[in-house]
Protein backbone atom coordinates (compact mmCIF):
# COMPACT_ATOMS: atom_id res chain seq x y z
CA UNK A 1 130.43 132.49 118.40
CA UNK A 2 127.10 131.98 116.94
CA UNK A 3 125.42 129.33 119.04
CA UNK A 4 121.81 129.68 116.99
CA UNK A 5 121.35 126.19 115.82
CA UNK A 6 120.87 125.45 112.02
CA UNK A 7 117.52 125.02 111.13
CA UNK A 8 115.66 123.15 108.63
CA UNK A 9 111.88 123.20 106.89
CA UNK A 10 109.37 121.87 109.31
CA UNK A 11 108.87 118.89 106.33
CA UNK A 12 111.91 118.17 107.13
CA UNK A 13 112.14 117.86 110.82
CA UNK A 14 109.39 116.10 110.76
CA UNK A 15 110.84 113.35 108.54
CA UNK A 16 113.57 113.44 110.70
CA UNK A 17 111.69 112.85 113.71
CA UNK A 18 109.70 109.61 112.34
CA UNK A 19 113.04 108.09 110.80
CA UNK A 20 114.79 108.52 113.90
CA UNK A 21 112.14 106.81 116.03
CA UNK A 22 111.60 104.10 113.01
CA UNK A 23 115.58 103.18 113.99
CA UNK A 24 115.73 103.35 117.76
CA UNK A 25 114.75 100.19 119.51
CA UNK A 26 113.20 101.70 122.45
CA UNK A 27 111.02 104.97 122.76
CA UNK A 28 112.93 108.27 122.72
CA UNK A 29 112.23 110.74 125.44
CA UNK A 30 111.56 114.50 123.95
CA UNK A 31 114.67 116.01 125.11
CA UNK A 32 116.62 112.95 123.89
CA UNK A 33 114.71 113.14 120.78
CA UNK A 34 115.43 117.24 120.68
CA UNK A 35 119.10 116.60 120.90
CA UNK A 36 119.66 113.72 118.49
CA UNK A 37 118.25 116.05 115.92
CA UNK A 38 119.15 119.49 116.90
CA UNK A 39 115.67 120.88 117.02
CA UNK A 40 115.00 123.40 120.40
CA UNK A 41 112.90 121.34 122.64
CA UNK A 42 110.00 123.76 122.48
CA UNK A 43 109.93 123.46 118.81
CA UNK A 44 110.15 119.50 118.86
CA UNK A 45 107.41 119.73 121.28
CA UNK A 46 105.37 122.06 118.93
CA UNK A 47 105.96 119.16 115.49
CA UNK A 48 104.86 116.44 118.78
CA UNK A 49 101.81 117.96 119.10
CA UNK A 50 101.60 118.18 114.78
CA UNK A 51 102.28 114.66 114.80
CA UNK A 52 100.73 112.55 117.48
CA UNK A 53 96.90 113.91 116.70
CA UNK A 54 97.85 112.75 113.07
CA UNK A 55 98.98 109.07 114.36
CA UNK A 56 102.47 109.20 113.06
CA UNK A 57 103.62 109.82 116.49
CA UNK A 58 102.48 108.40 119.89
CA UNK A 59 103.31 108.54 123.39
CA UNK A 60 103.62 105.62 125.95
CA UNK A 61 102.75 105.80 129.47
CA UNK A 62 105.92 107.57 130.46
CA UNK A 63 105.64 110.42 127.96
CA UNK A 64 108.72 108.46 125.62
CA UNK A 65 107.63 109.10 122.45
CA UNK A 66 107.59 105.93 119.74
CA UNK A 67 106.29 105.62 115.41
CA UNK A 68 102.38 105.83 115.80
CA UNK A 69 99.77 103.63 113.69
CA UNK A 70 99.82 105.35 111.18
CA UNK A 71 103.86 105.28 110.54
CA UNK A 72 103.43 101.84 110.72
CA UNK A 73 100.57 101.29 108.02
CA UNK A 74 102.88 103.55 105.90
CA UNK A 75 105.84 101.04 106.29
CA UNK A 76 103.55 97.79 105.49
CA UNK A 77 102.20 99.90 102.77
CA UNK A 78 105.72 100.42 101.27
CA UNK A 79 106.59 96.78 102.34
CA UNK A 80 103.67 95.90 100.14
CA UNK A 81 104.41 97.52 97.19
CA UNK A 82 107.55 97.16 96.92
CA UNK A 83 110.06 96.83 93.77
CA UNK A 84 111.25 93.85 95.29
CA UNK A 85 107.72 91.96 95.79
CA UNK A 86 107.71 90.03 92.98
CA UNK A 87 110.62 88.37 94.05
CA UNK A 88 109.93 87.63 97.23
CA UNK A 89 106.72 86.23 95.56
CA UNK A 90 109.18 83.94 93.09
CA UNK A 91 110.92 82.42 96.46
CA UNK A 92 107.44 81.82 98.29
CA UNK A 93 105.90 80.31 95.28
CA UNK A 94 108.88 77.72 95.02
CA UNK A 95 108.94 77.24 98.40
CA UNK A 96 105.14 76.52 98.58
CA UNK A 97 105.71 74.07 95.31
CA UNK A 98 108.25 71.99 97.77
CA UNK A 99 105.98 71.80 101.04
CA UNK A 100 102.86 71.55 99.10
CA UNK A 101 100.87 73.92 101.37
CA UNK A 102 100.23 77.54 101.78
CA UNK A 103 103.21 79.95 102.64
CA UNK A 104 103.85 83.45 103.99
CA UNK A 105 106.01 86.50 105.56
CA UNK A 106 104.68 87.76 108.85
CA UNK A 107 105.88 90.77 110.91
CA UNK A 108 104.43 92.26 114.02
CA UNK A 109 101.78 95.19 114.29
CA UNK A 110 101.19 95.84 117.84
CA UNK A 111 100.46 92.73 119.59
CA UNK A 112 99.05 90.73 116.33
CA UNK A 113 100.65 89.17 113.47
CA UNK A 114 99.93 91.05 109.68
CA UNK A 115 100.46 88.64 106.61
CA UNK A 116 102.80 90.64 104.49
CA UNK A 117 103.00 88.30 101.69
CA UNK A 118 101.30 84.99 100.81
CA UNK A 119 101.15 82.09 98.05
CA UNK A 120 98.48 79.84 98.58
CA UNK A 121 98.67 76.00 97.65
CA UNK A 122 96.75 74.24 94.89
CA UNK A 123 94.49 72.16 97.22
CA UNK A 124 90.46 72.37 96.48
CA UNK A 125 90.41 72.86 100.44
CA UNK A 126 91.80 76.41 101.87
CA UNK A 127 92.13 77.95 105.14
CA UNK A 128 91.05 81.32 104.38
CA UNK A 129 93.65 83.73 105.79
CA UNK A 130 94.48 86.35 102.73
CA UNK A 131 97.43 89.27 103.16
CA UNK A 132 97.07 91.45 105.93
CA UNK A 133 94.83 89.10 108.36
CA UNK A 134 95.68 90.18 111.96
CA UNK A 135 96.40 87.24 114.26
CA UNK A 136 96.85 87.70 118.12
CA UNK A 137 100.06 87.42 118.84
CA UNK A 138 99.77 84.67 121.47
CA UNK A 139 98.16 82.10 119.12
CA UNK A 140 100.08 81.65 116.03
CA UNK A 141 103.79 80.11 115.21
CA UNK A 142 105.15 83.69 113.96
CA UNK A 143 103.64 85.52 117.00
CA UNK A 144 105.40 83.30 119.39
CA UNK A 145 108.66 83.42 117.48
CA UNK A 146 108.52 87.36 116.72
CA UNK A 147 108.30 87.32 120.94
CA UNK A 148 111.70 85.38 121.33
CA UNK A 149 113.41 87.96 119.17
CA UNK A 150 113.00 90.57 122.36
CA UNK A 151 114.48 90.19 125.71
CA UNK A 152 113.22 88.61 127.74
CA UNK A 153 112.05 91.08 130.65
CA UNK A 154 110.18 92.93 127.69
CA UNK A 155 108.46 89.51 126.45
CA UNK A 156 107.35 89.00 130.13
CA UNK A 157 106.13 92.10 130.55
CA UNK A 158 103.92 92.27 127.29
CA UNK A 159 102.98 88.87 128.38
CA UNK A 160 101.85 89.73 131.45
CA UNK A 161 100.10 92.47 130.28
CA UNK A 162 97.73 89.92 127.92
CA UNK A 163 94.59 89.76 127.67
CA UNK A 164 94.53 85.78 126.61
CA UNK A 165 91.78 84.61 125.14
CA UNK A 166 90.75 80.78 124.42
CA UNK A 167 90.34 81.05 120.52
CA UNK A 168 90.42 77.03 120.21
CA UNK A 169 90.50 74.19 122.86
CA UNK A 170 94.22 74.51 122.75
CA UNK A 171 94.86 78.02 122.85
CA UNK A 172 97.23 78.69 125.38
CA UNK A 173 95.77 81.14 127.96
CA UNK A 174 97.86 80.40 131.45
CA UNK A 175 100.33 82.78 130.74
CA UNK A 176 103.21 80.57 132.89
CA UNK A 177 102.51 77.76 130.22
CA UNK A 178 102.71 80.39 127.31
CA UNK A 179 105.78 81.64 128.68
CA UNK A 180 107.42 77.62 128.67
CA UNK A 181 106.24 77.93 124.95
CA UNK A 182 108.30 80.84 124.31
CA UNK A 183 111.12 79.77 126.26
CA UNK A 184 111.66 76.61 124.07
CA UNK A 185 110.84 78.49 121.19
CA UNK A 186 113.47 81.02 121.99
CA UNK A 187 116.00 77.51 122.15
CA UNK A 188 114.93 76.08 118.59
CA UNK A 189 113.83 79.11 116.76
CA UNK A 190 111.20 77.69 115.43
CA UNK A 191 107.77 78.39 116.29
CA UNK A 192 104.65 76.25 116.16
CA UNK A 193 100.89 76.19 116.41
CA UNK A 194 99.23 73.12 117.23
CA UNK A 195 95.33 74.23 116.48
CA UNK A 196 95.56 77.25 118.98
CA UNK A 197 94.53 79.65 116.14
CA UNK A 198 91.42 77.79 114.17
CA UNK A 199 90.51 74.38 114.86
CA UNK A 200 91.84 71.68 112.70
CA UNK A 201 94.75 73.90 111.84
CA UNK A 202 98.59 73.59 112.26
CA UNK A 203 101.64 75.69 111.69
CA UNK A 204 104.85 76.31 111.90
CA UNK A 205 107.20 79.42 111.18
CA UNK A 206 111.11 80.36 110.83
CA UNK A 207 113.06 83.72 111.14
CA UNK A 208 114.21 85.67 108.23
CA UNK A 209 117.71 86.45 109.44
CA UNK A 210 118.56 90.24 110.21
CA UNK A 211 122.31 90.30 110.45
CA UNK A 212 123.64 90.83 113.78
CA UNK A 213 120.10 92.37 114.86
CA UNK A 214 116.80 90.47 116.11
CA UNK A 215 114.20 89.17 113.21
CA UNK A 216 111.48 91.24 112.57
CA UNK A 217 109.57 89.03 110.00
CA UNK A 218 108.72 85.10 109.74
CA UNK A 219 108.58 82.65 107.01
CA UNK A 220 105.42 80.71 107.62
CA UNK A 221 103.53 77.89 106.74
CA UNK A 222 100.75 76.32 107.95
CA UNK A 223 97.92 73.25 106.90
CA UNK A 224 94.89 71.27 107.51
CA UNK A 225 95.27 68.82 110.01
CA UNK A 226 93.37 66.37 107.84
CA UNK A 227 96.63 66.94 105.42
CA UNK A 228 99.12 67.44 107.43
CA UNK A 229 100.14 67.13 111.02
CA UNK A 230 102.49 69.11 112.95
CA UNK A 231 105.36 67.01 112.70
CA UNK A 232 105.28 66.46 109.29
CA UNK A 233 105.35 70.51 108.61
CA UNK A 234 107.96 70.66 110.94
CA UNK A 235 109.70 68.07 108.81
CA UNK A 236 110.05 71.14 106.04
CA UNK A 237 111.51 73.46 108.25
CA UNK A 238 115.40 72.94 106.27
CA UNK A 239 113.39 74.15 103.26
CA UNK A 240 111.64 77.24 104.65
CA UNK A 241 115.29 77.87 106.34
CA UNK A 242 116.73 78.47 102.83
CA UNK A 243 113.87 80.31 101.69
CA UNK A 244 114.24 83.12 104.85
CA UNK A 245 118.30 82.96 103.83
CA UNK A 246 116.95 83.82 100.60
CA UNK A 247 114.66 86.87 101.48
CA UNK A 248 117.05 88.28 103.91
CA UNK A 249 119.29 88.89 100.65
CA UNK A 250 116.50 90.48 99.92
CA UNK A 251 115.47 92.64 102.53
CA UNK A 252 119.13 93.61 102.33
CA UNK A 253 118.97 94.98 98.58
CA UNK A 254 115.13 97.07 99.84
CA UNK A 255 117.28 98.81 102.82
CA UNK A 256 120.60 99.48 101.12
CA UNK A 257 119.35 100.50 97.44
């Protein structure tokens, strides 16, 4: 019997390796990792060490191995560009027309929120906040939504492990009080940001449905106080409903074509 296991070009196994840890939900350990793919674990050890010097690949505190920075940038990138963009543009834009304020997809990077996409409104006064701003994840309406979409012993533990920081009078820094945030945001699924970003600010955001798994990105809006209030964006929230409903079509057509 000829146990020698079939082996592949190291291109390959190494695309192997970042698209398996791109689809897990947790990090892999290296044996784990070895045996999903069929690689000996001294030679997945061997493309490790390849990898995590070149970001693609990183380790976590208990040696489990998870997609580095730069995997990441390379997904936004391709989220960015993609064929699909100007659609997802065409929904934004209408959806900006109805609310009559700026409008956006978020996702997570880390433990801050990247603008993906964004239309900005017609008004002579802007908040300034162009594609691919980073925004802690504590202080926006997308960060604190994107949070409910874990479980919740992993949403109190990367709480806990905060660092938060008063970015406004009402940024929420007791971490018990940011945790009664997320646990009625986790109820409505809809988040909110009441000036804790930038003063004279508000926001609110919505999930962009994922089938049976957890959202990963956030239909956004957000406006001048001296516009808008809270409640009156939150008042649009059917609207930017349909309009995630809409891009998770979408999303569907970028992962399945």
């Amino acid at each position: 019997m000829n146990n020698v296991k079939k082996k592949g070009s190291s291109v390959e196994r190494v695309l192997q390796i970042v698209e398996v840890l791109a689809k897990s939900a947790k990090p892999m350990g290296v044996i784990d990792l070895a045996e999903t793919l069929d690689i000996p674990v001294p030679s997945m050890y061997r493309l490790l060490n390849q990898l995590q010097p070149l970001q693609f690949v990183q380790l976590d505190l208990h040696g489990k191995v998870t997609c580095g920075k730069r995997t990441h940038d390379l997904a936004l990138d391709l989220w960015k560009n993609s064929p699909f963009k100007a659609e997802r543009l065409a929904i934004l834009q209408q959806l900006s027309a109805k609310i009559g304020e700026s409008v956006g997809i978020a996702v997570l990077q880390g433990l801050e929120v990247v603008y993906i996409d964004r239309v900005i409104s017609d008004w002579p006064v802007q908040i300034q906040l162009p594609t691919g701003t980073n925004i802690p994840i504590w202080a926006c309406a997308s960060g604190k939504l994107l949070l409910t979409q874990l479980a919740d012993n992993k949403c109190e533990r990367i709480v806990e492990k905060l660092s938060l920081q008063a970015l406004t009078t009402h940024t929420q820094t007791d971490k018990k009080q940011l945790m009664t945030s997320i646990a009625e945001v986790r109820k409505t699924q809809i988040g909110t940001d009441n000036e804790e970003f930038i003063p004279g600010m508000v926001a609110c955001a919505v999930p962009i449905p994922n089938g049976d798994q957890p959202a990963f990105a956030t239909v956004f809006t957000h406006s001048p106080t001296v516009r808008k209030s809270l409640d009156e964006l939150l008042s649009y929230v059917p609207v930017m409903k349909e309009a995630a409903n809409e891009l998770s079509v979408i999303f569907n057509q970028e992962y399945n074509e």
